[in-house]
Each structure stands twice: as C-alpha cells, then as structure tokens.
PDB file of N, CA and C in Angstrom:
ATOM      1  N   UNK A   1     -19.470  24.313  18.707  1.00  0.00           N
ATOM      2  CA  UNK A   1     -20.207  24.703  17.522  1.00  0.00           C
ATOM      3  C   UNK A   1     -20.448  23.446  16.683  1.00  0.00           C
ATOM      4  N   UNK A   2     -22.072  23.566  16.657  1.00  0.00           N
ATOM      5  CA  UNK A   2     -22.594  21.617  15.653  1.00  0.00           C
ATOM      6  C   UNK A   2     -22.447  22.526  13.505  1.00  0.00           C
ATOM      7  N   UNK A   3     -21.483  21.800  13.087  1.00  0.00           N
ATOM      8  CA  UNK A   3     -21.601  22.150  11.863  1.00  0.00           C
ATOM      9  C   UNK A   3     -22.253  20.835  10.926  1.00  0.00           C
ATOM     10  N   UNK A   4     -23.369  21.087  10.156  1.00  0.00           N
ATOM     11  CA  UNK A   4     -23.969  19.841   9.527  1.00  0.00           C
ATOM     12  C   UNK A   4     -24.485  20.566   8.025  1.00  0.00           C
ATOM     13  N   UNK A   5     -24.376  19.751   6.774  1.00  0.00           N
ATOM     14  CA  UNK A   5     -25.211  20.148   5.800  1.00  0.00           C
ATOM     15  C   UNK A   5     -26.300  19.925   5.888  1.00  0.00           C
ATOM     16  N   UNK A   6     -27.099  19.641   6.825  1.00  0.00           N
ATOM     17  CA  UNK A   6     -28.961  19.019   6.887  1.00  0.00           C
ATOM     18  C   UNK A   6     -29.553  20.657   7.044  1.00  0.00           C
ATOM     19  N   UNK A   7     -30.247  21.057   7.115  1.00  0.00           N
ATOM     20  CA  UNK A   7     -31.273  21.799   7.764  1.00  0.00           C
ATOM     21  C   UNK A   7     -31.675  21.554   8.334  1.00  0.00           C
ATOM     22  N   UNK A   8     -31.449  20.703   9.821  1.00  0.00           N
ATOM     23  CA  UNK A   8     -32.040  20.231  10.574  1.00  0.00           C
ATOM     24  C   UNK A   8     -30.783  20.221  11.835  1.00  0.00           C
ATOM     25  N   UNK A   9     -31.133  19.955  13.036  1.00  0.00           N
ATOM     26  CA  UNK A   9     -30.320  19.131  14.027  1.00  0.00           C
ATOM     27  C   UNK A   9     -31.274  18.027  14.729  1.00  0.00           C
ATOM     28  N   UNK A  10     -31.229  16.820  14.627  1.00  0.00           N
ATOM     29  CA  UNK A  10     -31.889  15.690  15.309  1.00  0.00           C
ATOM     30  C   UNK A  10     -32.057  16.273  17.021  1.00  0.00           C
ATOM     31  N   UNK A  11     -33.425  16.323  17.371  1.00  0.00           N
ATOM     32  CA  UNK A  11     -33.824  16.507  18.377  1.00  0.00           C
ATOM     33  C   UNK A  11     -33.564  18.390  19.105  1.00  0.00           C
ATOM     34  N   UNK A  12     -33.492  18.390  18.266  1.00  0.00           N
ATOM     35  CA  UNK A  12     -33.206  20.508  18.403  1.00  0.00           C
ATOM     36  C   UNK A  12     -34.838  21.023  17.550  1.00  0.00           C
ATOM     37  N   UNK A  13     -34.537  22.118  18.728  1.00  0.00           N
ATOM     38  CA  UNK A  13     -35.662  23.461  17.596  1.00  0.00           C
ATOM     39  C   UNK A  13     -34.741  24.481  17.709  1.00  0.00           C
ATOM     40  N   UNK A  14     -34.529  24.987  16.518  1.00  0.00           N
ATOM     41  CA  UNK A  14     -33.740  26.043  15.556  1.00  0.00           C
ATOM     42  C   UNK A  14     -34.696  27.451  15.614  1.00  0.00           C
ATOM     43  N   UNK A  15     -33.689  28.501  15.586  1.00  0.00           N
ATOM     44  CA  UNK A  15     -34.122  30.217  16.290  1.00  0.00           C
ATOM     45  C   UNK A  15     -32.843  30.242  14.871  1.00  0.00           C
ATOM     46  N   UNK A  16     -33.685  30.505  13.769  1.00  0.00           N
ATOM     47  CA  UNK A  16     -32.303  31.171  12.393  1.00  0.00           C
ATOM     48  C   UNK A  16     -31.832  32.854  12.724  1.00  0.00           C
ATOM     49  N   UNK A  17     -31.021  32.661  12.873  1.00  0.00           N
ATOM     50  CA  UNK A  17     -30.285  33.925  13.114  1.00  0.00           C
ATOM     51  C   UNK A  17     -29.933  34.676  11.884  1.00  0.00           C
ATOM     52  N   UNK A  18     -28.993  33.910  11.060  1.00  0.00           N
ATOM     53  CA  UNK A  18     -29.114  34.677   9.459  1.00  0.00           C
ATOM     54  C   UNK A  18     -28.097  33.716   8.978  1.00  0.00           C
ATOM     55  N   UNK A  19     -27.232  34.335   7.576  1.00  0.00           N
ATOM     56  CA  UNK A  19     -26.650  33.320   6.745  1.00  0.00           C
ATOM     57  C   UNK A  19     -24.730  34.026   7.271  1.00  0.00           C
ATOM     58  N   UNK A  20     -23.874  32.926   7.206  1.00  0.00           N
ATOM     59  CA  UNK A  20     -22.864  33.414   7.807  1.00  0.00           C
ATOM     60  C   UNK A  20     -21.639  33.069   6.220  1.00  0.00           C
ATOM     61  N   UNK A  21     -20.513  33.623   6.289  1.00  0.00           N
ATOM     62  CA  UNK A  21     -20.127  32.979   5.248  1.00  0.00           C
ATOM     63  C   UNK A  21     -18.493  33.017   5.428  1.00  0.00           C
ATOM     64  N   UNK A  22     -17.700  32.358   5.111  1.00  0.00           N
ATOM     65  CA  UNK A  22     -15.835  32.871   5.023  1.00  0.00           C
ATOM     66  C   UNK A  22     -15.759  32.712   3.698  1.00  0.00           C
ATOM     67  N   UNK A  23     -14.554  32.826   3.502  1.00  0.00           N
ATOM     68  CA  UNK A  23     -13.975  32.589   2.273  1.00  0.00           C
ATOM     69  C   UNK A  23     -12.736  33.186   2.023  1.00  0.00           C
ATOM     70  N   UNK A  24     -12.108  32.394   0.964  1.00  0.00           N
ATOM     71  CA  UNK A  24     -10.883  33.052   1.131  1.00  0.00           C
ATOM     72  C   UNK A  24      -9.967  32.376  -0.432  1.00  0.00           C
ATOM     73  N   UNK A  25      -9.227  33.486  -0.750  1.00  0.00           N
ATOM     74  CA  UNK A  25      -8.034  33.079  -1.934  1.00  0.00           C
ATOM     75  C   UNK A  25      -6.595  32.280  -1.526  1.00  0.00           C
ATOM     76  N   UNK A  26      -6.722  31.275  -2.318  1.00  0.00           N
ATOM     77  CA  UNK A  26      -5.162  31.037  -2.217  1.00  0.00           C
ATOM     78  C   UNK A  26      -4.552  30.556  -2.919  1.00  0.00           C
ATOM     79  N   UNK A  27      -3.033  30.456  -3.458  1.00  0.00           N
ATOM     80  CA  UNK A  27      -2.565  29.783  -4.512  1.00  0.00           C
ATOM     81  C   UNK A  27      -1.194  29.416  -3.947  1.00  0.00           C
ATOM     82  N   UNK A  28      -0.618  28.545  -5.059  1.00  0.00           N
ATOM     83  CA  UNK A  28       0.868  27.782  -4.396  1.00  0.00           C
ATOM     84  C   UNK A  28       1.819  28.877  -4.778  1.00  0.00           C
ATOM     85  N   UNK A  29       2.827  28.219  -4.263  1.00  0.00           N
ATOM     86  CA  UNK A  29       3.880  29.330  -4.715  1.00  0.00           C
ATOM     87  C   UNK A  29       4.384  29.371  -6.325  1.00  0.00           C
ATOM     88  N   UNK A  30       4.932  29.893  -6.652  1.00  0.00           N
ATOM     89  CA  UNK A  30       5.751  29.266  -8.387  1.00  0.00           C
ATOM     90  C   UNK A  30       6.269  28.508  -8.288  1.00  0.00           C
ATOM     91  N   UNK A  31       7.297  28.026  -7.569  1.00  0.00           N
ATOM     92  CA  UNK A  31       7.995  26.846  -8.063  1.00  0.00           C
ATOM     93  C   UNK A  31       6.863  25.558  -7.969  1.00  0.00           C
ATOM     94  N   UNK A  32       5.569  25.505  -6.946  1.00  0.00           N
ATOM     95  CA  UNK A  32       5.530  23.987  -6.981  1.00  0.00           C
ATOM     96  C   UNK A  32       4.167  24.127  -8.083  1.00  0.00           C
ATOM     97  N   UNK A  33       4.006  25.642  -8.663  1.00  0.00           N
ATOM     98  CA  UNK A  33       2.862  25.519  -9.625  1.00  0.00           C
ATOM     99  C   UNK A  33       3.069  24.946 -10.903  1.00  0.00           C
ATOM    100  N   UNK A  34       5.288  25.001 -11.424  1.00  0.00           N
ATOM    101  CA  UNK A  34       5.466  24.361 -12.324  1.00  0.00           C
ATOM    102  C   UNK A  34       5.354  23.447 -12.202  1.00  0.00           C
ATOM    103  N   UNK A  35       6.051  22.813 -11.076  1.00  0.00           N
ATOM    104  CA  UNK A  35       6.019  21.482 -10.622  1.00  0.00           C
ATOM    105  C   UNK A  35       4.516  21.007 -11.167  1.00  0.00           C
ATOM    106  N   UNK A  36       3.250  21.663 -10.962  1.00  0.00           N
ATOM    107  CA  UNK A  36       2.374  20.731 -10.889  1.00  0.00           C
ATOM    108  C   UNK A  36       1.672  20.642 -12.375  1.00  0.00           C
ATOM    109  N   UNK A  37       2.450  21.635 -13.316  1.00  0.00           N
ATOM    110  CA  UNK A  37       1.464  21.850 -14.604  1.00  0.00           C
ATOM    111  C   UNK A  37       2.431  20.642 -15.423  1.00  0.00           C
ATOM    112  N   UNK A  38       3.903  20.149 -14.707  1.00  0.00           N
ATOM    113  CA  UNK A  38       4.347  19.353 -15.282  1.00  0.00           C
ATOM    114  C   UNK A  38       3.962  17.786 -14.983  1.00  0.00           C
ATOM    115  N   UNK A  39       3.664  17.664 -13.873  1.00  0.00           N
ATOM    116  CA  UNK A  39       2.502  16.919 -13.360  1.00  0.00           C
ATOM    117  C   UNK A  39       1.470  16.527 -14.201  1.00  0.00           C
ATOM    118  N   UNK A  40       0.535  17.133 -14.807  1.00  0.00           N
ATOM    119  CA  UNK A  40      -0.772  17.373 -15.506  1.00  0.00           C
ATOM    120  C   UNK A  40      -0.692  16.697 -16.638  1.00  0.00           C
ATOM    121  N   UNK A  41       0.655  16.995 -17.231  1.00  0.00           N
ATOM    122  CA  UNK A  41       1.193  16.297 -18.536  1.00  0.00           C
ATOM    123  C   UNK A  41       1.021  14.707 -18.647  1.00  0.00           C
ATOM    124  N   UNK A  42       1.384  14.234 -17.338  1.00  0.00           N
ATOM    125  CA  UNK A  42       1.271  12.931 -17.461  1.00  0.00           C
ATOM    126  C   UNK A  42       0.370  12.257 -16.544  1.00  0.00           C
ATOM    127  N   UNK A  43      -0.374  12.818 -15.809  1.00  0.00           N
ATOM    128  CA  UNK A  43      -1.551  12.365 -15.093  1.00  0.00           C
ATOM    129  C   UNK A  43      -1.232  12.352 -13.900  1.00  0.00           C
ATOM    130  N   UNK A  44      -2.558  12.278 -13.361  1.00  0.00           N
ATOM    131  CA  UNK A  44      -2.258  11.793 -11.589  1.00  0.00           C
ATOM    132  C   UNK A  44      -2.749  12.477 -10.564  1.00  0.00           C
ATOM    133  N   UNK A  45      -2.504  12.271  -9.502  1.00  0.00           N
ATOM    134  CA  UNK A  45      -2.906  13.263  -8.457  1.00  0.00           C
ATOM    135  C   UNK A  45      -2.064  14.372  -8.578  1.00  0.00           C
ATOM    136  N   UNK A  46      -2.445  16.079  -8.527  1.00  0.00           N
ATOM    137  CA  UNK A  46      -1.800  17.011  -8.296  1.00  0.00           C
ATOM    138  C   UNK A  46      -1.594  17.211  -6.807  1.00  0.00           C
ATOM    139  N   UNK A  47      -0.841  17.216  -5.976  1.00  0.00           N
ATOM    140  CA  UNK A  47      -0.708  16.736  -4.552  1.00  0.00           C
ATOM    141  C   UNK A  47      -1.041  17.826  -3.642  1.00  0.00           C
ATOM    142  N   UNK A  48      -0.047  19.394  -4.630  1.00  0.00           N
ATOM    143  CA  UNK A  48       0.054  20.305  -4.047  1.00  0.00           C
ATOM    144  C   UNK A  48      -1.259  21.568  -4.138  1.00  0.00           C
ATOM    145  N   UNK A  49      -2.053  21.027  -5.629  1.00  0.00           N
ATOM    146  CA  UNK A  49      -3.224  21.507  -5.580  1.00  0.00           C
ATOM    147  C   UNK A  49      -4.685  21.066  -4.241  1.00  0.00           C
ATOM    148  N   UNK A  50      -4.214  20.348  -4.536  1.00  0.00           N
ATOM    149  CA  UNK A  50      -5.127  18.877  -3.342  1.00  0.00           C
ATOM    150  C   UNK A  50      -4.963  19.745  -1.796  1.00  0.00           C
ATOM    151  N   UNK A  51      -3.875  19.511  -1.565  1.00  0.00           N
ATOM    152  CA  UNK A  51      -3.071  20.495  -0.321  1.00  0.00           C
ATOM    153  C   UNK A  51      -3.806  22.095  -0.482  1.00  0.00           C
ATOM    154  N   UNK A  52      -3.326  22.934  -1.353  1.00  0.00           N
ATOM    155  CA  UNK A  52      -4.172  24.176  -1.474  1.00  0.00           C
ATOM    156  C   UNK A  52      -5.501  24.259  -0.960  1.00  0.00           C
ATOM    157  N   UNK A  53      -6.285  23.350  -2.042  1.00  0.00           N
ATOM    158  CA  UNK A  53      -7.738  23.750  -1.942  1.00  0.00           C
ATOM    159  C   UNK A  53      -8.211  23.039  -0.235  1.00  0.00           C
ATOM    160  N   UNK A  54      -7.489  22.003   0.134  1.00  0.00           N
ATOM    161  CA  UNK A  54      -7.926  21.557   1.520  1.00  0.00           C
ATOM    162  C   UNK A  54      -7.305  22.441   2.863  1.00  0.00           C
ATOM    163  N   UNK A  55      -6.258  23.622   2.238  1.00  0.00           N
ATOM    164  CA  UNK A  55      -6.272  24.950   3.466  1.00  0.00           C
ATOM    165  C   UNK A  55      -7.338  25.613   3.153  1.00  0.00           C
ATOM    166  N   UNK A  56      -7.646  25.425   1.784  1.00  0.00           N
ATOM    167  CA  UNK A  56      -8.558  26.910   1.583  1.00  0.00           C
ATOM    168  C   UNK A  56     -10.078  26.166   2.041  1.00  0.00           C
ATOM    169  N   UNK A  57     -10.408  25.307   2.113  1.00  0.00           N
ATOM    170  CA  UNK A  57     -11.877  25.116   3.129  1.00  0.00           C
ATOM    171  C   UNK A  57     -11.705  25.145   4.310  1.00  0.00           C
ATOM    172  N   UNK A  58     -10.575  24.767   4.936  1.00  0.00           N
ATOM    173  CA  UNK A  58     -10.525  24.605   6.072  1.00  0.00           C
ATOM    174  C   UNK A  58     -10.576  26.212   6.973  1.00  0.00           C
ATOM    175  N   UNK A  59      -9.805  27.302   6.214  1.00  0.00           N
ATOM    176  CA  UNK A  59      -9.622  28.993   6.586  1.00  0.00           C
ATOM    177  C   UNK A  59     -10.917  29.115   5.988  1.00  0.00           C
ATOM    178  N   UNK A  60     -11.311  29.054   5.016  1.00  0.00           N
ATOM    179  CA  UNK A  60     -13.279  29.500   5.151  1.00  0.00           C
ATOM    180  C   UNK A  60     -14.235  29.229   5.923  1.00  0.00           C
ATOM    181  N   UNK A  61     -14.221  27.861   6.402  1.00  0.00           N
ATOM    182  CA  UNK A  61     -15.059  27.350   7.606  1.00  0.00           C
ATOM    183  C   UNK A  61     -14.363  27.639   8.779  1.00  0.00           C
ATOM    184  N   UNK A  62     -13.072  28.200   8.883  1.00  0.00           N
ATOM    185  CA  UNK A  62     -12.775  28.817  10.679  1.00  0.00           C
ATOM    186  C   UNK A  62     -13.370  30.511  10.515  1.00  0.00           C
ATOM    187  N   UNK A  63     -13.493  30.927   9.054  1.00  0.00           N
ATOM    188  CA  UNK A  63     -13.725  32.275   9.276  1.00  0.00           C
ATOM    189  C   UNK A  63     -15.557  32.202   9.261  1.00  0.00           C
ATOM    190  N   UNK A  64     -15.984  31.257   8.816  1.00  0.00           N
ATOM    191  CA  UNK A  64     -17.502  30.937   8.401  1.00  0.00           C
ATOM    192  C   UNK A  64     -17.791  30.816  10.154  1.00  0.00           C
ATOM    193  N   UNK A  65     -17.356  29.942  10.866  1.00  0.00           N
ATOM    194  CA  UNK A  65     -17.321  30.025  12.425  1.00  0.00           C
ATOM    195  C   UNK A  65     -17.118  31.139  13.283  1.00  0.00           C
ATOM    196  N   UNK A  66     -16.526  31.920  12.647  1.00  0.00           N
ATOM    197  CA  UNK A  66     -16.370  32.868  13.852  1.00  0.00           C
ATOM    198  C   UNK A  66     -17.365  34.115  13.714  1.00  0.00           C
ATOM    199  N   UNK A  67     -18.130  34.313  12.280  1.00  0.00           N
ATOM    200  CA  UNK A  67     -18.834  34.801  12.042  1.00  0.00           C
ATOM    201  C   UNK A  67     -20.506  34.507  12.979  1.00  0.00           C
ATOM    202  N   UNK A  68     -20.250  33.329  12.704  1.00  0.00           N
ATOM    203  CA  UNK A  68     -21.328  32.983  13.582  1.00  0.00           C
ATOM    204  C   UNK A  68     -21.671  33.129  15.448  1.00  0.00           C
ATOM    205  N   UNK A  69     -20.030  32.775  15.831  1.00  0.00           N
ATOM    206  CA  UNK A  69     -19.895  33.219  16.865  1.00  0.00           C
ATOM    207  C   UNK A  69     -20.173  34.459  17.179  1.00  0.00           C
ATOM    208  N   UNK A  70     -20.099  35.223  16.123  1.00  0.00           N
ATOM    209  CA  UNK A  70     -20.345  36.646  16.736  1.00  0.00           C
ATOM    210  C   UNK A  70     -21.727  37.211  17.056  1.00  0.00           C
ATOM    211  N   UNK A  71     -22.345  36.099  16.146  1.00  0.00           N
ATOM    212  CA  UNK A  71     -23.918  36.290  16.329  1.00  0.00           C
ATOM    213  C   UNK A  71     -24.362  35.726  17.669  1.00  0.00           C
ATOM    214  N   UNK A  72     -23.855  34.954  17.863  1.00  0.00           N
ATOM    215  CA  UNK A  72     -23.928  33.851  19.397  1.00  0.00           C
ATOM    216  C   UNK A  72     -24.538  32.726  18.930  1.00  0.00           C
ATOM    217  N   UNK A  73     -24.289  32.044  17.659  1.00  0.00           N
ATOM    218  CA  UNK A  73     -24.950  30.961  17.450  1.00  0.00           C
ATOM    219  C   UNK A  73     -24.329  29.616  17.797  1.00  0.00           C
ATOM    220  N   UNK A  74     -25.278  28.609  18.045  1.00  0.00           N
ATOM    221  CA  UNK A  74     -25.045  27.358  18.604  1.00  0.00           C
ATOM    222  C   UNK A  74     -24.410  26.342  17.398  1.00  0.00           C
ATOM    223  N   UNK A  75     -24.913  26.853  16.386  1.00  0.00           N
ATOM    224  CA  UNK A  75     -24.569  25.714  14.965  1.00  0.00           C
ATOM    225  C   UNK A  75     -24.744  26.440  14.055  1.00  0.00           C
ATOM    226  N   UNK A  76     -24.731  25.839  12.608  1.00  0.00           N
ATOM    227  CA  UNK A  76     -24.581  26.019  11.590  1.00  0.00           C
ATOM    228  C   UNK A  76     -24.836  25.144  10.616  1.00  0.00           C
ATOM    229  N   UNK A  77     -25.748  25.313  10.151  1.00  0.00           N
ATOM    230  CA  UNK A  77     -27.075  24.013   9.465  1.00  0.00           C
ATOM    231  C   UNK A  77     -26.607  24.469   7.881  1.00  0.00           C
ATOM    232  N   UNK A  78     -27.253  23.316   7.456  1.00  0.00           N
ATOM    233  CA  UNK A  78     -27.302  24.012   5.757  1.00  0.00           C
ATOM    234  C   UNK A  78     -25.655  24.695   4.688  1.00  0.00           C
ATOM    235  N   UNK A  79     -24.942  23.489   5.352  1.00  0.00           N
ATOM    236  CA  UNK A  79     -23.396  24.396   4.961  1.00  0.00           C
ATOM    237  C   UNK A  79     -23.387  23.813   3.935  1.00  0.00           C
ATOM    238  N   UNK A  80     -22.630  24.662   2.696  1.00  0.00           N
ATOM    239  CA  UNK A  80     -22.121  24.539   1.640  1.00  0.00           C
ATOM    240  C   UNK A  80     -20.432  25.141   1.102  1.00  0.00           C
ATOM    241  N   UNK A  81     -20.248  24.701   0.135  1.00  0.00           N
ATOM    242  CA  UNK A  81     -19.096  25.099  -0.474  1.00  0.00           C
ATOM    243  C   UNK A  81     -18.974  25.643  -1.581  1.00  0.00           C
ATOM    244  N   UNK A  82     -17.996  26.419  -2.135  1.00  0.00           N
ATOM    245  CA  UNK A  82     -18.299  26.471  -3.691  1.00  0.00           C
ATOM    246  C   UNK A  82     -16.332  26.692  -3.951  1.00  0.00           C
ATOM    247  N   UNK A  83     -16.194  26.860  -5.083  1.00  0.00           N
ATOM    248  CA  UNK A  83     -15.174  27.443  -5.520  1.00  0.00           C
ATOM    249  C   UNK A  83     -15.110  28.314  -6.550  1.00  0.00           C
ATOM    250  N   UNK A  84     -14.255  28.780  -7.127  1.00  0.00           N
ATOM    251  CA  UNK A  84     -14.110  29.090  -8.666  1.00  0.00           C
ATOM    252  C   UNK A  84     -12.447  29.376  -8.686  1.00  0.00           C
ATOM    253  N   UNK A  85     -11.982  29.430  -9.838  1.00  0.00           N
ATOM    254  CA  UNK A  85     -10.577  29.537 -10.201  1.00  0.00           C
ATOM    255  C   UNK A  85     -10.373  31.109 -10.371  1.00  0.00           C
ATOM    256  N   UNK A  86      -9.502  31.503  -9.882  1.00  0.00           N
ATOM    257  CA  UNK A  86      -8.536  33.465  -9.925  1.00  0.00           C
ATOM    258  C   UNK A  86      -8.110  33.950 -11.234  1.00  0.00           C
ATOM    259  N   UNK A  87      -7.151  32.377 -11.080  1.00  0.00           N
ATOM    260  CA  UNK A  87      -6.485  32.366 -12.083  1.00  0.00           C
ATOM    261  C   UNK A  87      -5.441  31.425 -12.360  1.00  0.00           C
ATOM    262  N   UNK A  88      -5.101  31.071 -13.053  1.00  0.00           N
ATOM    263  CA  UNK A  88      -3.842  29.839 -13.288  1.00  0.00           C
ATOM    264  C   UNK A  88      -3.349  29.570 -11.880  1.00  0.00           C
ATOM    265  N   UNK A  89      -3.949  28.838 -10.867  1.00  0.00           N
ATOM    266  CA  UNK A  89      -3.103  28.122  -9.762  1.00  0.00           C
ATOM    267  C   UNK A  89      -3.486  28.845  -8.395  1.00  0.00           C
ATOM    268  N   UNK A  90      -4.511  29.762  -8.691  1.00  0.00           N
ATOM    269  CA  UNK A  90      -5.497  30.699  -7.657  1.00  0.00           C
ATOM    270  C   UNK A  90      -6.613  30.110  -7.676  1.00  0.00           C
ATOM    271  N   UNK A  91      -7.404  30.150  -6.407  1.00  0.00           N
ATOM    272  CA  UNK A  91      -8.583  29.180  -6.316  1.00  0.00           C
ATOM    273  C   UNK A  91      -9.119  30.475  -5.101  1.00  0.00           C
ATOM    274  N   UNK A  92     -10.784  30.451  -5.413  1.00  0.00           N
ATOM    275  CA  UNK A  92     -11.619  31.168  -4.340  1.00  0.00           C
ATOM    276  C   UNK A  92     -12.717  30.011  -3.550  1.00  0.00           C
ATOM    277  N   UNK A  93     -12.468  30.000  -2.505  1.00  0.00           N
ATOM    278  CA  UNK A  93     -13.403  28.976  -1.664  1.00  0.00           C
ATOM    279  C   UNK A  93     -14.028  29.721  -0.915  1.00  0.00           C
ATOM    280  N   UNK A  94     -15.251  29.542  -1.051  1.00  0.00           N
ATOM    281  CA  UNK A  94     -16.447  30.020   0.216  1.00  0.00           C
ATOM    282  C   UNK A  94     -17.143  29.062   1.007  1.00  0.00           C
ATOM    283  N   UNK A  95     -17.645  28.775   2.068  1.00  0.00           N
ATOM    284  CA  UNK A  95     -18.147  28.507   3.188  1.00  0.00           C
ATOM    285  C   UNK A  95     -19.788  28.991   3.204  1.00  0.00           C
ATOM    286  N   UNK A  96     -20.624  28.501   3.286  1.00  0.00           N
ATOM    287  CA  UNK A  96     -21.359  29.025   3.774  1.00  0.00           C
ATOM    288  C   UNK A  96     -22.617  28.515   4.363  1.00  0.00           C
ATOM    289  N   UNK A  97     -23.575  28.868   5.298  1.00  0.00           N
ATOM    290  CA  UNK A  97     -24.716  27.995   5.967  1.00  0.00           C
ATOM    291  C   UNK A  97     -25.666  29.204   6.503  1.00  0.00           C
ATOM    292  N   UNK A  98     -26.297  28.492   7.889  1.00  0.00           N
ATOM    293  CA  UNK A  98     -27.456  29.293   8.308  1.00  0.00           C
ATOM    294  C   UNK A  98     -26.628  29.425   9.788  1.00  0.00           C
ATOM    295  N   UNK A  99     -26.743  30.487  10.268  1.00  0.00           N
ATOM    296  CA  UNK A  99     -26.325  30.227  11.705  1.00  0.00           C
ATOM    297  C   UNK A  99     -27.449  30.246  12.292  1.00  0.00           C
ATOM    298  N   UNK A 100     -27.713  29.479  13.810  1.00  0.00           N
ATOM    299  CA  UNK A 100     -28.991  28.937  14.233  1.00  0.00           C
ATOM    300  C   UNK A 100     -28.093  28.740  16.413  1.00  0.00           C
ATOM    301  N   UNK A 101     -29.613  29.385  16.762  1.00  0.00           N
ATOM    302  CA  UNK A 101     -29.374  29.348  18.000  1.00  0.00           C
ATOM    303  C   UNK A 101     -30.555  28.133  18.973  1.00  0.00           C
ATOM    304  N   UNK A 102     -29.894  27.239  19.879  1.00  0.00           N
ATOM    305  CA  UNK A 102     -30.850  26.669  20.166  1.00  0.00           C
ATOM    306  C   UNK A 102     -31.820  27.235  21.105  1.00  0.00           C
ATOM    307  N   UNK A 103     -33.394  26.338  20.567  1.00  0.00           N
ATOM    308  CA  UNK A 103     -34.775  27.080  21.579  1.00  0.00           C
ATOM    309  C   UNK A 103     -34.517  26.029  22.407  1.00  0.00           C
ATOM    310  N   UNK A 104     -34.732  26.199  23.916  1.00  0.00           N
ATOM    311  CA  UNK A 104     -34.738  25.172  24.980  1.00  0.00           C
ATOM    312  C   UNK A 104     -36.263  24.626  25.065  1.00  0.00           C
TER     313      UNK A 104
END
C-alpha cells in the first residue's frame, strides 16, 4: 500500500474509489499526566505527550489502511491529519485520504 500527501502518484493513472479515514482517542495514564503538567511549569519537551500523539497517528493510519484495503485499493493519495484535544491529556487523531486503485 503507496501512502503519499500529493494527489498524484508519479507515473500512475488513479480509478478514486472514495475517502477512507481511522482515527482514534488516547491519553496517558495519571501518573505520567502529572508528571507532565509538572513538566510544563518549567519548559521543554513533554516526552510522554510526544509518545501519545505519535501512537495515536500511527493506530489511525493502520486503521485508515485497512479501510482501504477493504475497498481493494492500491494507495492512498491526498492524506491528512488533524487532531483536537478530549480533554486535559486526551487527544483525537484522524487519518485521512482518497483511496485509489491502479488503471493499467
């Protein structure tokens, strides 16, 4: 599976199948959320937020993939991301693109 933000694939013609998407919630546990608001106080990288939000793209784009698979698509053009916050130390990440089958 070719995943790219272009709308395009170099040397392909594209058959759009439709728009595919994952996404998913996640937050740390309590102890390392104090840990990190005590963190905040004095600057810096939050390590364990960093860590969070980089499972939570990674489980949106395996679920953004398999969606597509189900369509039978070859790739996935046009991907994006988004987030928004739950709530204090909850984060929502979505996935999303075009799924696209190749014309021979």
């Amino acid at each position: 599976m070719i995943l790219v933000n272009t709308d395009y694939i170099s040397g392909k013609q594209l058959e759009m199948l439709g728009l595919v998407k994952g996404s998913t919630i996640q937050s740390k546990n309590f102890g390392k959320d104090i840990m990190q608001n005590f963190k905040s106080l004095v600057g810096g990288e939050l390590k364990a937020y960093n860590e969070m939000m980089n499972e939570a793209r990674a489980l949106a784009t395996k679920r953004m993939k398999a969606e597509a698979e189900a369509l039978g698509a070859d790739a996935i053009v046009n991907i994006r991301y988004a987030s928004s916050a739950i709530m204090q130390g909850a984060a929502e990440v979505i996935a999303y693109g075009t799924a696209v089958k190749f014309i021979d």
